[in-house]
N, C-alpha and C. Protein backbone atom coordinates (compact mmCIF):
# COMPACT_ATOMS: atom_id res chain seq x y z
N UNK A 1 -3.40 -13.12 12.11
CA UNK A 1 -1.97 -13.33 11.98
C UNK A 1 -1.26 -12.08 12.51
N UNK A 2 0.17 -12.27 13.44
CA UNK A 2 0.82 -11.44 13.60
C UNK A 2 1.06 -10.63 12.88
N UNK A 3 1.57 -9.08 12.87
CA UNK A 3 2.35 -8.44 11.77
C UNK A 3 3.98 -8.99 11.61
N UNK A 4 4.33 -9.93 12.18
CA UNK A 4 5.38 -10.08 12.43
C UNK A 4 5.30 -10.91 11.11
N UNK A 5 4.29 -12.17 11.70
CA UNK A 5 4.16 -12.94 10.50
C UNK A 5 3.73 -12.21 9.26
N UNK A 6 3.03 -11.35 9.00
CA UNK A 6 2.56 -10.98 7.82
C UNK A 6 3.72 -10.42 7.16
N UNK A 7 4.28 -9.82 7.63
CA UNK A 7 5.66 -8.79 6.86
C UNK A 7 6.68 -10.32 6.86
N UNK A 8 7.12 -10.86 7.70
CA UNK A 8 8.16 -12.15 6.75
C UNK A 8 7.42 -12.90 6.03
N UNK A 9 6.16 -13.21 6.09
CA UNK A 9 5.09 -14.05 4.58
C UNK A 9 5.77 -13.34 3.68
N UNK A 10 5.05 -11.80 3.85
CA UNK A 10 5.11 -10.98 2.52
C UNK A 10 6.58 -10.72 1.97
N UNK A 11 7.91 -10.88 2.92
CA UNK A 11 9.01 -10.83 2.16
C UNK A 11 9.87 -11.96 1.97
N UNK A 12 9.54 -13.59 2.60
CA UNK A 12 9.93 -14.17 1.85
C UNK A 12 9.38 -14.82 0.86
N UNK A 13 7.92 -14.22 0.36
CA UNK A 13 7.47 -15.11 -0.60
C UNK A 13 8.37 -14.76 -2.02
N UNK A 14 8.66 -13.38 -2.15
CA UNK A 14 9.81 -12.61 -3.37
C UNK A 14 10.84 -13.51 -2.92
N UNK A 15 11.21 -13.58 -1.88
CA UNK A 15 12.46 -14.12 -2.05
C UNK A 15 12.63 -15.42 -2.13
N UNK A 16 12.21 -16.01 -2.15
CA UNK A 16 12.33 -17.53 -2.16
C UNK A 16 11.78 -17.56 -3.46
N UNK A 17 10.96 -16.98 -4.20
CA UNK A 17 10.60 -17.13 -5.51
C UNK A 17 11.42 -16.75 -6.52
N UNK A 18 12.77 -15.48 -5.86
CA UNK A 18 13.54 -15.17 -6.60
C UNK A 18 14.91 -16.37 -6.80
N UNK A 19 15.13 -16.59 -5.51
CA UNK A 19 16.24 -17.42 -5.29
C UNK A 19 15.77 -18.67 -5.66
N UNK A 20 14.48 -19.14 -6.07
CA UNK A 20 14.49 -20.45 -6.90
C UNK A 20 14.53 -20.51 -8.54
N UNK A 21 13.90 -19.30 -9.23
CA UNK A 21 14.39 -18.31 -10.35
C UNK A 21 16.12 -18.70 -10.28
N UNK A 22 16.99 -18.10 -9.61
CA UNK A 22 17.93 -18.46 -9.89
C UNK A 22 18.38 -19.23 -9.80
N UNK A 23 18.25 -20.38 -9.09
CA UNK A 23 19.06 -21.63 -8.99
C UNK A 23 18.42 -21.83 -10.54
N UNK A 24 17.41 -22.05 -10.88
CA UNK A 24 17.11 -22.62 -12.15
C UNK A 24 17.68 -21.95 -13.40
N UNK A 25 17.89 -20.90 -13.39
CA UNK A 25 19.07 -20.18 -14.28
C UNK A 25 20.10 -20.17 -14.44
N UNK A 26 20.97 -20.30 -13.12
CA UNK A 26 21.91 -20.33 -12.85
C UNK A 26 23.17 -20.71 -13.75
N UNK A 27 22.93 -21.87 -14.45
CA UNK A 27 23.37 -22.61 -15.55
C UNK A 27 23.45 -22.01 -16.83
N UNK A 28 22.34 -21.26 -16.83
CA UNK A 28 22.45 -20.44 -18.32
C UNK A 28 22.55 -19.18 -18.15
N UNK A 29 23.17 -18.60 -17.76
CA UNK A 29 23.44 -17.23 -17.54
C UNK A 29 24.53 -16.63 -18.35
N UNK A 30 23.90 -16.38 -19.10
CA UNK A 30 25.41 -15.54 -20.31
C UNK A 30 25.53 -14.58 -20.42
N UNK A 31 25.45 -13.88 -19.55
CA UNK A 31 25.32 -12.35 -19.52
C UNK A 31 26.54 -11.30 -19.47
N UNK A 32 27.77 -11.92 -19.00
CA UNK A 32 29.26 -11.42 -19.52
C UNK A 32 29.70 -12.05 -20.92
N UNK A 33 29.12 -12.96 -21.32
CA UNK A 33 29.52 -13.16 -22.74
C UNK A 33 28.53 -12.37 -24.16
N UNK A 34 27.63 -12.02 -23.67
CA UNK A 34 26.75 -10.94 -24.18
C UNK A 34 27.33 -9.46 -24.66
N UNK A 35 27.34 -9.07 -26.18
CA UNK A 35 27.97 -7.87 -26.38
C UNK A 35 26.76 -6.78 -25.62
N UNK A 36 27.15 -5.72 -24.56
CA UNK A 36 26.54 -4.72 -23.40
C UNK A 36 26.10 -3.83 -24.23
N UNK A 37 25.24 -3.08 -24.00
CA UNK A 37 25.19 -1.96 -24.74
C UNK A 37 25.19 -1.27 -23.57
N UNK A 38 25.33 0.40 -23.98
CA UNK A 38 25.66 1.53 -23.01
C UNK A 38 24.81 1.29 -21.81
N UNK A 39 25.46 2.13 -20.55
CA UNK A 39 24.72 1.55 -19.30
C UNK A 39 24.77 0.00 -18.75
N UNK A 40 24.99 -0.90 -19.48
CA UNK A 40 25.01 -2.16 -18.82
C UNK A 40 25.87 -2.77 -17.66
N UNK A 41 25.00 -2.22 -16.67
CA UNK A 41 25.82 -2.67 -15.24
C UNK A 41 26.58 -3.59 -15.20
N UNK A 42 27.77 -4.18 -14.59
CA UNK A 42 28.45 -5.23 -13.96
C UNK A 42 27.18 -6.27 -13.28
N UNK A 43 27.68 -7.84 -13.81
CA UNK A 43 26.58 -8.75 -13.71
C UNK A 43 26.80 -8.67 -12.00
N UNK A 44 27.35 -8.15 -11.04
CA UNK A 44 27.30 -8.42 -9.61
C UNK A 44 26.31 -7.79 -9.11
N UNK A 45 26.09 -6.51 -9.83
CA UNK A 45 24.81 -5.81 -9.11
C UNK A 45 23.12 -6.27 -9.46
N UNK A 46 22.70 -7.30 -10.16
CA UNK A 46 21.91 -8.04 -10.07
C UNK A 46 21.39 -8.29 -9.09
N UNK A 47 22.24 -9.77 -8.20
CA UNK A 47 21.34 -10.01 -7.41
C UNK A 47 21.36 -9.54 -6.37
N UNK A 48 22.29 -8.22 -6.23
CA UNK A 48 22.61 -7.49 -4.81
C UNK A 48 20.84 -5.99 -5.21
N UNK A 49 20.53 -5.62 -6.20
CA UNK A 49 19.41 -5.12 -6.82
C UNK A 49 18.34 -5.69 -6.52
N UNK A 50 18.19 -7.60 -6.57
CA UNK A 50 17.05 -7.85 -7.07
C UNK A 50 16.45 -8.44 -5.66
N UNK A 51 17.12 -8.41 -4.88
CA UNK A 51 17.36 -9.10 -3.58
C UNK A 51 16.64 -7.87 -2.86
N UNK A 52 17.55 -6.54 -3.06
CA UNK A 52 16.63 -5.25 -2.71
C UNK A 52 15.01 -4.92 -2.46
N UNK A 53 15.39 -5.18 -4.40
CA UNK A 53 13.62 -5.17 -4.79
C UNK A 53 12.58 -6.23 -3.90
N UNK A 54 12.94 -7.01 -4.10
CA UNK A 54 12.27 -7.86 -3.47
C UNK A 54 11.93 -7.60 -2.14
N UNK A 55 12.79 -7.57 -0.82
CA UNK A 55 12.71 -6.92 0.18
C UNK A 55 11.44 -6.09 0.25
N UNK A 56 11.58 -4.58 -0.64
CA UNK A 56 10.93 -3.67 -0.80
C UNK A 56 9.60 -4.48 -1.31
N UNK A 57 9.39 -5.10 -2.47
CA UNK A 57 8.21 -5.35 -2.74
C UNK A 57 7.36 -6.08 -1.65
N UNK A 58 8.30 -7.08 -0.60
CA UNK A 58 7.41 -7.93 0.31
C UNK A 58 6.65 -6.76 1.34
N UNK A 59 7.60 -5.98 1.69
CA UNK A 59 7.23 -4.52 2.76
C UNK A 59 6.29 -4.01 2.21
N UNK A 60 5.95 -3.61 1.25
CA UNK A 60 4.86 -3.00 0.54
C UNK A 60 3.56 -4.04 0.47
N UNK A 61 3.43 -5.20 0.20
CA UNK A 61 2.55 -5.70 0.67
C UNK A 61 2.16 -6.00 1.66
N UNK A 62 3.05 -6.37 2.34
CA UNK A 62 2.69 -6.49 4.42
C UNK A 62 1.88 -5.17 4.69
N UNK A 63 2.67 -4.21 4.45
CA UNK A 63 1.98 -2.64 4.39
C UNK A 63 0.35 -3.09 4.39
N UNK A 64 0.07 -3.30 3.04
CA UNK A 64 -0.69 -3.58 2.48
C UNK A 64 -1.80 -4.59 3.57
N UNK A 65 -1.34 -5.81 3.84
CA UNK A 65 -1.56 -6.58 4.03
C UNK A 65 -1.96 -6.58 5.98
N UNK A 66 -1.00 -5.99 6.39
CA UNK A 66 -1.11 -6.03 7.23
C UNK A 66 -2.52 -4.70 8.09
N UNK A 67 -2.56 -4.23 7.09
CA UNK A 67 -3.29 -2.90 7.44
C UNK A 67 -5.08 -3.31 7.09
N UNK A 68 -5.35 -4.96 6.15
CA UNK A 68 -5.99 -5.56 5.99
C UNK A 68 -6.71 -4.60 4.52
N UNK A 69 -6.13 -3.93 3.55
CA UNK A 69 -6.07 -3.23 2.71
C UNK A 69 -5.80 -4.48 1.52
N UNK A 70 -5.71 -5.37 1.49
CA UNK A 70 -5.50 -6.19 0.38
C UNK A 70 -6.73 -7.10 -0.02
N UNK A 71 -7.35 -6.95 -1.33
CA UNK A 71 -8.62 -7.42 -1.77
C UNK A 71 -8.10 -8.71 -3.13
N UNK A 72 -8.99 -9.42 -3.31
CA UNK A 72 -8.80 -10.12 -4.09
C UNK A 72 -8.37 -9.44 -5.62
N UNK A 73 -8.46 -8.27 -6.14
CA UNK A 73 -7.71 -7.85 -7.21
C UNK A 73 -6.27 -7.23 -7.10
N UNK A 74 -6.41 -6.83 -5.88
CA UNK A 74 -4.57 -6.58 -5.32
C UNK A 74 -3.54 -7.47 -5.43
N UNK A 75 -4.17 -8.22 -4.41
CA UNK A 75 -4.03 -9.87 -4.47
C UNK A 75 -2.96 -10.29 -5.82
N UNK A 76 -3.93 -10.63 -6.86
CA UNK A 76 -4.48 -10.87 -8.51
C UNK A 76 -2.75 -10.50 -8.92
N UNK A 77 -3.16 -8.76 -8.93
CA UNK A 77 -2.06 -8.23 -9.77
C UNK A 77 -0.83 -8.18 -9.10
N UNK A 78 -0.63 -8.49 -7.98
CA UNK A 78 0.64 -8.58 -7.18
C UNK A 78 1.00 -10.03 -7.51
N UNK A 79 0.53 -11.12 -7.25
CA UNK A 79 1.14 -12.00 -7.69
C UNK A 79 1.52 -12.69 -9.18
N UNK A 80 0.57 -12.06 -10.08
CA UNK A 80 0.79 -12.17 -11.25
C UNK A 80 1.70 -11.39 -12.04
N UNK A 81 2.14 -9.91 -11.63
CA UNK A 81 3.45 -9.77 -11.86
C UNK A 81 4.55 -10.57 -11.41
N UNK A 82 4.62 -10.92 -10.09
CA UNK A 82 5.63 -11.83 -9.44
C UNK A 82 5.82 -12.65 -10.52
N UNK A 83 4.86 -13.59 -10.81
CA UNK A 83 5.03 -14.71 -11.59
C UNK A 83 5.64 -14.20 -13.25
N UNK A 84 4.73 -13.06 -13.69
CA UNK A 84 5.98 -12.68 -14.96
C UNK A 84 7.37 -12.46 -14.68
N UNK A 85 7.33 -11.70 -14.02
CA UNK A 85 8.92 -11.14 -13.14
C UNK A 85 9.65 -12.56 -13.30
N UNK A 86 9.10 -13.69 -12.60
CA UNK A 86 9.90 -14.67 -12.56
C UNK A 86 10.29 -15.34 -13.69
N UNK A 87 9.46 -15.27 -15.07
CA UNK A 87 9.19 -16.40 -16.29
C UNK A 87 10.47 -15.33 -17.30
N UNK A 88 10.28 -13.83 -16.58
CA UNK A 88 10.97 -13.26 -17.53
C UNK A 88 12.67 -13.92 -18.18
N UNK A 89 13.36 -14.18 -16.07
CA UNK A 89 14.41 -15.04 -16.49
C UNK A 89 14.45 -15.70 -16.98
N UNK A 90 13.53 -16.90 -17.02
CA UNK A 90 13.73 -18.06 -17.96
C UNK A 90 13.64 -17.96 -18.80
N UNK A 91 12.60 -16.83 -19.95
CA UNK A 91 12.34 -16.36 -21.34
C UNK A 91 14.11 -16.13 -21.54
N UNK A 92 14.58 -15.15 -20.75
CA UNK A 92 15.92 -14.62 -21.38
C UNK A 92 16.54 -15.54 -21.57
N UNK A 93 17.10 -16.28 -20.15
CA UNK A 93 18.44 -16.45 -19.81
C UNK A 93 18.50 -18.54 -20.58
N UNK A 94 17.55 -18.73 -19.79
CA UNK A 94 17.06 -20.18 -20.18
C UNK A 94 16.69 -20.87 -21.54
N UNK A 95 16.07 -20.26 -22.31
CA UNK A 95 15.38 -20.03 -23.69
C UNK A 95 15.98 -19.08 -24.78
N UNK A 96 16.60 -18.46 -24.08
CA UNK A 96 17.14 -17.00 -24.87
C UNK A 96 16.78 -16.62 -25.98
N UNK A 97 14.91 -16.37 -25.98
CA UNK A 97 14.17 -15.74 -26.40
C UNK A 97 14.15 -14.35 -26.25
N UNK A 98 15.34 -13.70 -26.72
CA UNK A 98 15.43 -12.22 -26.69
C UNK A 98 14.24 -11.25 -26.97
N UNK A 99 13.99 -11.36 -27.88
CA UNK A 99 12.77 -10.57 -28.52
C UNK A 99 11.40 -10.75 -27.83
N UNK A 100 10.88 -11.95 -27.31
CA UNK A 100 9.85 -12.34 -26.66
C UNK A 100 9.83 -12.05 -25.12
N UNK A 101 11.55 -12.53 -24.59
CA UNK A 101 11.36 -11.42 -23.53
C UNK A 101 11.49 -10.14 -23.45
N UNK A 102 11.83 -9.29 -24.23
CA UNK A 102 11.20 -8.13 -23.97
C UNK A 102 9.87 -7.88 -24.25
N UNK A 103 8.75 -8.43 -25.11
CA UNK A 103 7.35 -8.28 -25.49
C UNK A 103 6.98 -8.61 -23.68
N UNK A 104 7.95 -9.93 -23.17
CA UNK A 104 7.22 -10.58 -21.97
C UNK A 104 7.55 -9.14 -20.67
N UNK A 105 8.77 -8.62 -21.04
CA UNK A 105 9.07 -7.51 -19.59
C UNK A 105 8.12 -6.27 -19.96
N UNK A 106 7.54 -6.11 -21.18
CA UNK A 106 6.72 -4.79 -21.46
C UNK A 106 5.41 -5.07 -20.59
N UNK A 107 5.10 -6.38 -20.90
CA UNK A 107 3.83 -6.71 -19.84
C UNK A 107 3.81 -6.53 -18.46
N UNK A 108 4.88 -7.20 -18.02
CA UNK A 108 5.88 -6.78 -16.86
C UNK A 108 5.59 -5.65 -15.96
N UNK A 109 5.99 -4.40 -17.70
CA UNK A 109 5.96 -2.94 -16.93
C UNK A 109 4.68 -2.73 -16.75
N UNK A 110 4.16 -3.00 -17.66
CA UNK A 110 2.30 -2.49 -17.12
C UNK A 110 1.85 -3.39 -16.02
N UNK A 111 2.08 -4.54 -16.05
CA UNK A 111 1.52 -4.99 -14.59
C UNK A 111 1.78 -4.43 -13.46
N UNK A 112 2.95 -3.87 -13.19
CA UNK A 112 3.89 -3.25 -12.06
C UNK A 112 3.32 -1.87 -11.95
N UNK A 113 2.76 -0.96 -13.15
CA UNK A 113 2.39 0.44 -13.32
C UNK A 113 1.12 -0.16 -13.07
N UNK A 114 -0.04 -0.78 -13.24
CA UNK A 114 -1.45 -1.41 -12.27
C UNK A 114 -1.21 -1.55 -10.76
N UNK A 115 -0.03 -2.60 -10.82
CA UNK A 115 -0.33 -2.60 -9.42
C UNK A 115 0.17 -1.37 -8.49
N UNK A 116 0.79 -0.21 -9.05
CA UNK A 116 1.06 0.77 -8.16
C UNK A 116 0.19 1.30 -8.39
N UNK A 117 -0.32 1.93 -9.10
CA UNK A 117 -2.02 2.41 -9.11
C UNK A 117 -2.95 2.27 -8.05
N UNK A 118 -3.10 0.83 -8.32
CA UNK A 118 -3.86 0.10 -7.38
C UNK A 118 -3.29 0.87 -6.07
N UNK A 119 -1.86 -0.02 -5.45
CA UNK A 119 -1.60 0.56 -3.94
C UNK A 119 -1.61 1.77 -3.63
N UNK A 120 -1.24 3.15 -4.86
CA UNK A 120 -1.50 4.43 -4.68
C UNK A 120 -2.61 4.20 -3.90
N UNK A 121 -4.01 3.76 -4.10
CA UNK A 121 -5.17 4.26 -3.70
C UNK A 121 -5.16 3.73 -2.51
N UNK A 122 -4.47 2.69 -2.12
CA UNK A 122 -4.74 2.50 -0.59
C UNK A 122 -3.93 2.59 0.80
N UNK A 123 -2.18 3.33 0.39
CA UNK A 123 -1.40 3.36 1.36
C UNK A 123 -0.07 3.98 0.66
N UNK A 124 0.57 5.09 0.68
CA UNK A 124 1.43 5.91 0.47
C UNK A 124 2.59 5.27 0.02
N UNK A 125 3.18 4.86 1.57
CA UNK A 125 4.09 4.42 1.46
C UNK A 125 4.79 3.14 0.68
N UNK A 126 3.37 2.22 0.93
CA UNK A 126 3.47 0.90 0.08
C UNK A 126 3.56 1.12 -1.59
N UNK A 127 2.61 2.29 -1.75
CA UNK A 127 2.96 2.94 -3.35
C UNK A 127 4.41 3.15 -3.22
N UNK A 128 4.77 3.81 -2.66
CA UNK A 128 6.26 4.64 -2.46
C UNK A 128 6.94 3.50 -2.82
N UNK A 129 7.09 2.56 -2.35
CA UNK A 129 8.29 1.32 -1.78
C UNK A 129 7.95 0.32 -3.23
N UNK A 130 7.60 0.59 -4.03
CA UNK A 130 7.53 -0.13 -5.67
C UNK A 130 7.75 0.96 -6.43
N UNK A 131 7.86 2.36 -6.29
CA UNK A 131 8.67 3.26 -7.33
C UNK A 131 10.25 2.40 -7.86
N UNK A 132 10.75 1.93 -6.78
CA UNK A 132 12.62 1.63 -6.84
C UNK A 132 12.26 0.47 -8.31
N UNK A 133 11.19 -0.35 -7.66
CA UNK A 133 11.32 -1.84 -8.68
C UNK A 133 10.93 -1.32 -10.19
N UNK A 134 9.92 -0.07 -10.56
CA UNK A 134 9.53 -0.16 -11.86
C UNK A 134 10.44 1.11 -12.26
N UNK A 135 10.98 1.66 -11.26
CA UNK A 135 12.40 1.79 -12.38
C UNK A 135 13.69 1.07 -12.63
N UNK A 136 13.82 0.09 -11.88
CA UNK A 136 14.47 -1.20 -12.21
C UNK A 136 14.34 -1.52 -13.55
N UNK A 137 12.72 -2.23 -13.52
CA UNK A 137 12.48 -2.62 -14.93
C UNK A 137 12.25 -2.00 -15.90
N UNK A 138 12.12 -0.66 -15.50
CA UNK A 138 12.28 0.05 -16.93
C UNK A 138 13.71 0.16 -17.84
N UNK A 139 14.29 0.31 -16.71
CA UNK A 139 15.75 0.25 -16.99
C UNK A 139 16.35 -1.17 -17.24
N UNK A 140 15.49 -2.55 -17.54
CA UNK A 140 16.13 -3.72 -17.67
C UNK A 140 15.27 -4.13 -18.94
N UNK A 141 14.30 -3.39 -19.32
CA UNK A 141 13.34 -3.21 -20.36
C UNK A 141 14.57 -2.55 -21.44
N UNK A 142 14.99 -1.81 -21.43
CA UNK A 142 15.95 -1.01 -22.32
C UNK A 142 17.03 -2.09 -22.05
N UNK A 143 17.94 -2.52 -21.59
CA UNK A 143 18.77 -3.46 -21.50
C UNK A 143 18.41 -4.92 -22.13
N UNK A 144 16.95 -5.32 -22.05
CA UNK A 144 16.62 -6.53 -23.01
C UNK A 144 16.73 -6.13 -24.35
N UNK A 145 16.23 -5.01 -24.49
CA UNK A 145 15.88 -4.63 -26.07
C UNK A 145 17.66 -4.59 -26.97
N UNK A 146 17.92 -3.57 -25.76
CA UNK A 146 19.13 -3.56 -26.24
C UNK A 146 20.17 -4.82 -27.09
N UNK A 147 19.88 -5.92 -25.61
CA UNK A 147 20.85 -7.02 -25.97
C UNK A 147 20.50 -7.85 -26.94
N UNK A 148 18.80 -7.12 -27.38
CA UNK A 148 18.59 -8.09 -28.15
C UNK A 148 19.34 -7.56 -29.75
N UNK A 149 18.90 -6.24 -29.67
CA UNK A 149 19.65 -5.60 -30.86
C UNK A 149 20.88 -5.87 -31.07
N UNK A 150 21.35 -5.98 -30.28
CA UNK A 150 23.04 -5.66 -30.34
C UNK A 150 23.67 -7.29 -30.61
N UNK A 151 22.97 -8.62 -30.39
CA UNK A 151 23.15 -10.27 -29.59
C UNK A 151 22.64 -10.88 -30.91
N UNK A 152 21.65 -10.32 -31.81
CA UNK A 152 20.87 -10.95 -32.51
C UNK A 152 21.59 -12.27 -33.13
């Protein structure tokens, strides 16, 4: 496969997984009617953020991928965060299982802190280019907890 192809595989598979995440949320999104706790961004910078991340995360696997550096446990933990990443919205926003999604984004963070591990060992930059996302979620990890404290 081209690198051409490999780097748009690898960045629209985030994105199309994100942007179907949201259409399915879309509806339940209560997140300005939610009392904020400190730090809580304006709901616009979401998907202008997550749209980012994503970007970045597909580049980092093409990286990955394209350099033929991707093994069946890379693989594993890259898409299986994806897939929490994705369930997280629906835990919140859909279900508004506050408390459970944050138990669900803590998993989240450790999957995301594996899989940079992992890419540490096989390409710099692709490590580099998932620093932005797991401080995202660390910082949306404190914002679940929060809303849950504060929403109960």
């Amino acid at each position: 496969m081209s690198k051409f192809k490999i780097f748009a595989k690898s960045i629209l598979i985030p994105l199309i997984i994100g942007g179907i995440v949201g259409l399915i949320i879309s509806d339940s999104i209560d997140y300005n009617s939610l009392e904020k706790p400190f730090l809580a961004p304006t709901s616009v910078l979401f998907p202008i953020m997550w749209t980012i991340l994503y970007i970045l995360m597909g580049i980092s696997y093409g990286i990955l991928e394209s350099k033929s550096l991707i093994d069946s446990k890379s693989k594993f933990i890259y898409y299986l965060q994806l897939f929490v990443n994705a369930m997280w919205s629906i835990i919140f926003f859909v279900l508004k299982w506050r408390l459970f999604a944050f138990i669900w984004i803590i998993l989240l963070d450790i999957l995301v802190i594996v899989m940079i591990f992992d890419f540490y060992k096989k390409d710099k930059v692709a490590w580099l280019l998932q620093i932005p996302y797991l401080i995202w979620i660390l910082f949306a990890s404190y914002l679940n907890l929060s809303f849950y404290m504060l929403n109960k």
